[in-house]
C-alpha atoms as a PDB file:
ATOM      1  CA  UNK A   1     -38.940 -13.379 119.657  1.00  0.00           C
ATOM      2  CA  UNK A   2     -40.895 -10.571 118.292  1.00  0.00           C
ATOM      3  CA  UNK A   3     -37.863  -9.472 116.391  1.00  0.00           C
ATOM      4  CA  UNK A   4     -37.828 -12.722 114.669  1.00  0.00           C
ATOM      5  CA  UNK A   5     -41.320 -12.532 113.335  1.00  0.00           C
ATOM      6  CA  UNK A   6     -40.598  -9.402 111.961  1.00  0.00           C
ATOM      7  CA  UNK A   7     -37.381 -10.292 109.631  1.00  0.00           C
ATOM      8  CA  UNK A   8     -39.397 -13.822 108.701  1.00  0.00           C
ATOM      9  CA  UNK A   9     -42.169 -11.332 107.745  1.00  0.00           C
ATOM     10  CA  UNK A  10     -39.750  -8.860 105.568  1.00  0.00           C
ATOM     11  CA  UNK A  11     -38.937 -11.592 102.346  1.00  0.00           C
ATOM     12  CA  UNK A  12     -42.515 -12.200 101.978  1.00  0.00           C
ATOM     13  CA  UNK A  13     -43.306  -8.392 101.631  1.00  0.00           C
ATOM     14  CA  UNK A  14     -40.559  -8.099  99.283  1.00  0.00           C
ATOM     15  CA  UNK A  15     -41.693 -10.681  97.205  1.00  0.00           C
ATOM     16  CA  UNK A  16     -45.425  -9.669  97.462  1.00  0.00           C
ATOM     17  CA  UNK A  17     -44.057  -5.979  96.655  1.00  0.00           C
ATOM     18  CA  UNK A  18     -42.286  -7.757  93.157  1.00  0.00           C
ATOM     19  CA  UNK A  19     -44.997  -9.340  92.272  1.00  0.00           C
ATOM     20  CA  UNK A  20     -47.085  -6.600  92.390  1.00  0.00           C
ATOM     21  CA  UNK A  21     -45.304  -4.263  90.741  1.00  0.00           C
ATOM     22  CA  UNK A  22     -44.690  -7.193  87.549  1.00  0.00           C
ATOM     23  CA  UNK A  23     -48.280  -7.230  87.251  1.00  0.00           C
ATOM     24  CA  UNK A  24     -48.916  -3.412  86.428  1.00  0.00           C
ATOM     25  CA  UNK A  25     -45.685  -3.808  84.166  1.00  0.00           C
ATOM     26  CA  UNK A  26     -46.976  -6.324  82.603  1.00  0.00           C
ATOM     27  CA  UNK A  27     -50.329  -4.945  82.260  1.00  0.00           C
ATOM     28  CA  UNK A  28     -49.221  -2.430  80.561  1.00  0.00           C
ATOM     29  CA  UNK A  29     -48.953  -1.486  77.093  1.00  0.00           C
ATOM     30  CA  UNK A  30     -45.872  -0.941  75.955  1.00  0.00           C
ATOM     31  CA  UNK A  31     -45.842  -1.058  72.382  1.00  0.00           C
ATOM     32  CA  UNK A  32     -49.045   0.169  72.331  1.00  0.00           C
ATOM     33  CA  UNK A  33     -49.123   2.669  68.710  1.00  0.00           C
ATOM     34  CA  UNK A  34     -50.499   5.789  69.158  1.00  0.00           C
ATOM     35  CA  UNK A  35     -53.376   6.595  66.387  1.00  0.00           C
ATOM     36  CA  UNK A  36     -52.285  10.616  66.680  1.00  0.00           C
ATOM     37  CA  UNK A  37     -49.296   9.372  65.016  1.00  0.00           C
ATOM     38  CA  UNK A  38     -50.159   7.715  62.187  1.00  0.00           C
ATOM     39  CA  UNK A  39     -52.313   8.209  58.904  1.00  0.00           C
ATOM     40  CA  UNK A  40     -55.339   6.794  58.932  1.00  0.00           C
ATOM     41  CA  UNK A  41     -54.881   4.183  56.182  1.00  0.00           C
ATOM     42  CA  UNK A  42     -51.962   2.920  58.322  1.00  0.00           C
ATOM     43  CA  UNK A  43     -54.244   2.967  61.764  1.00  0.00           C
ATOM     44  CA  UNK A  44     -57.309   0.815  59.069  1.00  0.00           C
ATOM     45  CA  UNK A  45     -54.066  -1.336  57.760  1.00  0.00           C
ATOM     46  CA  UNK A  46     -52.828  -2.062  61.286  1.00  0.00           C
ATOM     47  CA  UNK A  47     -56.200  -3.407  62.389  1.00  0.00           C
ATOM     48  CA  UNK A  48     -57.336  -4.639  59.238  1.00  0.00           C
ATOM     49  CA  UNK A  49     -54.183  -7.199  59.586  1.00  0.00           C
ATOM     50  CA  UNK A  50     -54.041  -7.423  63.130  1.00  0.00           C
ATOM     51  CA  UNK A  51     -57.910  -8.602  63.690  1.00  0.00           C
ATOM     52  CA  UNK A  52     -58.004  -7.278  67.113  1.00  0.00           C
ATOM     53  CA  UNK A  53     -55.772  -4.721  68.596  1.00  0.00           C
ATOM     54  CA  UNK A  54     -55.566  -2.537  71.533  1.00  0.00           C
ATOM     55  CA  UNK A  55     -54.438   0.973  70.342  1.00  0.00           C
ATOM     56  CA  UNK A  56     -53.635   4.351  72.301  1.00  0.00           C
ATOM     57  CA  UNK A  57     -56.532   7.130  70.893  1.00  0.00           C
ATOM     58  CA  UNK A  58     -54.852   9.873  72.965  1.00  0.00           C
ATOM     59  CA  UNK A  59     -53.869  10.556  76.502  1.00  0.00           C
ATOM     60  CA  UNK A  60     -52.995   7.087  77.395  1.00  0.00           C
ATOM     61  CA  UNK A  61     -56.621   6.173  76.792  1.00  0.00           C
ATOM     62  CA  UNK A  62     -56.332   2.319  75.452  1.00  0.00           C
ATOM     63  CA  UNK A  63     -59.248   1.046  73.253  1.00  0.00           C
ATOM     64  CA  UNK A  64     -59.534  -2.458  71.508  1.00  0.00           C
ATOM     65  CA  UNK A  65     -60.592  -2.400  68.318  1.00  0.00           C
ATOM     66  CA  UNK A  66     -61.308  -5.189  65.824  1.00  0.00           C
ATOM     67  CA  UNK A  67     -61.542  -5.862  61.546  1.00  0.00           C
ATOM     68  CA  UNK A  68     -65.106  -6.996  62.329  1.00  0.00           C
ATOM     69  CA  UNK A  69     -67.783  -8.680  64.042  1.00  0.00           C
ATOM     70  CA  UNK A  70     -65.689 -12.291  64.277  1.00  0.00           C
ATOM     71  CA  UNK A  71     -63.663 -11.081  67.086  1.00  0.00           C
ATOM     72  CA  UNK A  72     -66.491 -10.136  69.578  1.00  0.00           C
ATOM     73  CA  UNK A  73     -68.292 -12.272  71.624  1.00  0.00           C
ATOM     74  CA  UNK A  74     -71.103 -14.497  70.603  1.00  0.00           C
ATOM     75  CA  UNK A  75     -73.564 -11.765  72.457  1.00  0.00           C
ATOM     76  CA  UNK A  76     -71.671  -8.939  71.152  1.00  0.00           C
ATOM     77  CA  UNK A  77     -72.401  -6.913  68.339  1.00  0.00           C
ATOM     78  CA  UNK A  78     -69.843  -4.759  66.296  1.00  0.00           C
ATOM     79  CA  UNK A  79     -69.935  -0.943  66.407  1.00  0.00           C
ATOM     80  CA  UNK A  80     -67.889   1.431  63.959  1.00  0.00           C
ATOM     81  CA  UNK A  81     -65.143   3.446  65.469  1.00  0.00           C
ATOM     82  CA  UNK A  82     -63.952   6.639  64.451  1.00  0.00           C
ATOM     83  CA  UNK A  83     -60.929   7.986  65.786  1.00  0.00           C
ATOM     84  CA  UNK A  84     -58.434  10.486  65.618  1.00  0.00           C
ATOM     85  CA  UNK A  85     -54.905   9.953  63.211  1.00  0.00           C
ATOM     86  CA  UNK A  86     -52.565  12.313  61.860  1.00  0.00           C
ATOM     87  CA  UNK A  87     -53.815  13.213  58.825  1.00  0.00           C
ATOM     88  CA  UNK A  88     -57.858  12.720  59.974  1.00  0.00           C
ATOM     89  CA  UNK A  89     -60.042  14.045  62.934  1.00  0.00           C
ATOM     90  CA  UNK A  90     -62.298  11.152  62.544  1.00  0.00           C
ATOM     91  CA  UNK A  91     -60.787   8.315  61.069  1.00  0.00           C
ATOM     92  CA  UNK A  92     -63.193   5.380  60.387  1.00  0.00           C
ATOM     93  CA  UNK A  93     -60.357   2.993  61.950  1.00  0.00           C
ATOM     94  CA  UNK A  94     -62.798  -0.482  62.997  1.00  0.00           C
ATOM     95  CA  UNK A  95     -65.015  -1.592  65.354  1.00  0.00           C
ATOM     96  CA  UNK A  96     -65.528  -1.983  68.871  1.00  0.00           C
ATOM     97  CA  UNK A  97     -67.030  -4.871  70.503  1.00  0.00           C
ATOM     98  CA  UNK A  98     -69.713  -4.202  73.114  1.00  0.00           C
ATOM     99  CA  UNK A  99     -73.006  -5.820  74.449  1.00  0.00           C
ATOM    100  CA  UNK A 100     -76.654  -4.773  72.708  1.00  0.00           C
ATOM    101  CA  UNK A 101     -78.739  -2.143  74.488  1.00  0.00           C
ATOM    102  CA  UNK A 102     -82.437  -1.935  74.311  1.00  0.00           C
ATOM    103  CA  UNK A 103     -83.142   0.368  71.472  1.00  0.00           C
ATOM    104  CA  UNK A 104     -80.467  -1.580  68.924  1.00  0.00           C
ATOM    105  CA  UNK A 105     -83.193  -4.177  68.402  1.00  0.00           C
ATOM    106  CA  UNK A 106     -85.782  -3.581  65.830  1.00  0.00           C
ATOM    107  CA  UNK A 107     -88.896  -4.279  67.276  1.00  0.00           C
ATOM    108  CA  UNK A 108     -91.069  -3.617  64.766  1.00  0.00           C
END
């Protein structure tokens, strides 16, 4: 009887073991462009058209980044990005999206 549970049990694991591994495929990036390998009016051009993109900035370290201030959040404000392209160290590429700390309001 035990014997039984135990090939019942081995589909399940299977199919919990597929799923699983979809998910991270899925969840990655594939086509994700690498900003090393382009020039940095091509990264600006990429996310200038695309609105909001998730790019590679080196070392399989993903960031979003977005033409401007209309793809964040209502709470979110819109910070300038610089990263790094063929042709320029610190390419001025978009923004990033992130919440307001303390000291970004004026409080004067």
């Amino acid at each position: 009887m035990a014997d039984r549970n135990h090939s019942e049990r081995r589909p399940a694991i299977v199919t919990r073991c597929f799923a699983l591994a979809l998910c991270v495929v899925l969840a990655t990036p594939a086509s994700a462009q690498t900003t090393g390998r382009m020039t940095c009016a091509d990264a600006m051009a990429l996310v200038k058209r695309q609105g909001a993109i998730l790019l590679d900035t080196g070392n399989q370290t993903f960031q979003r980044f977005v033409r401007d201030r209309s793809f964040c959040e209502i709470t979110e404000i819109a910070d300038l990005r610089f990263v790094p392209t063929r042709d320029n160290p610190e390419c001025p590429i978009g923004y990033r999206c992130r919440e307001p700390d303390y000291g970004d309001w004026d409080w004067q």
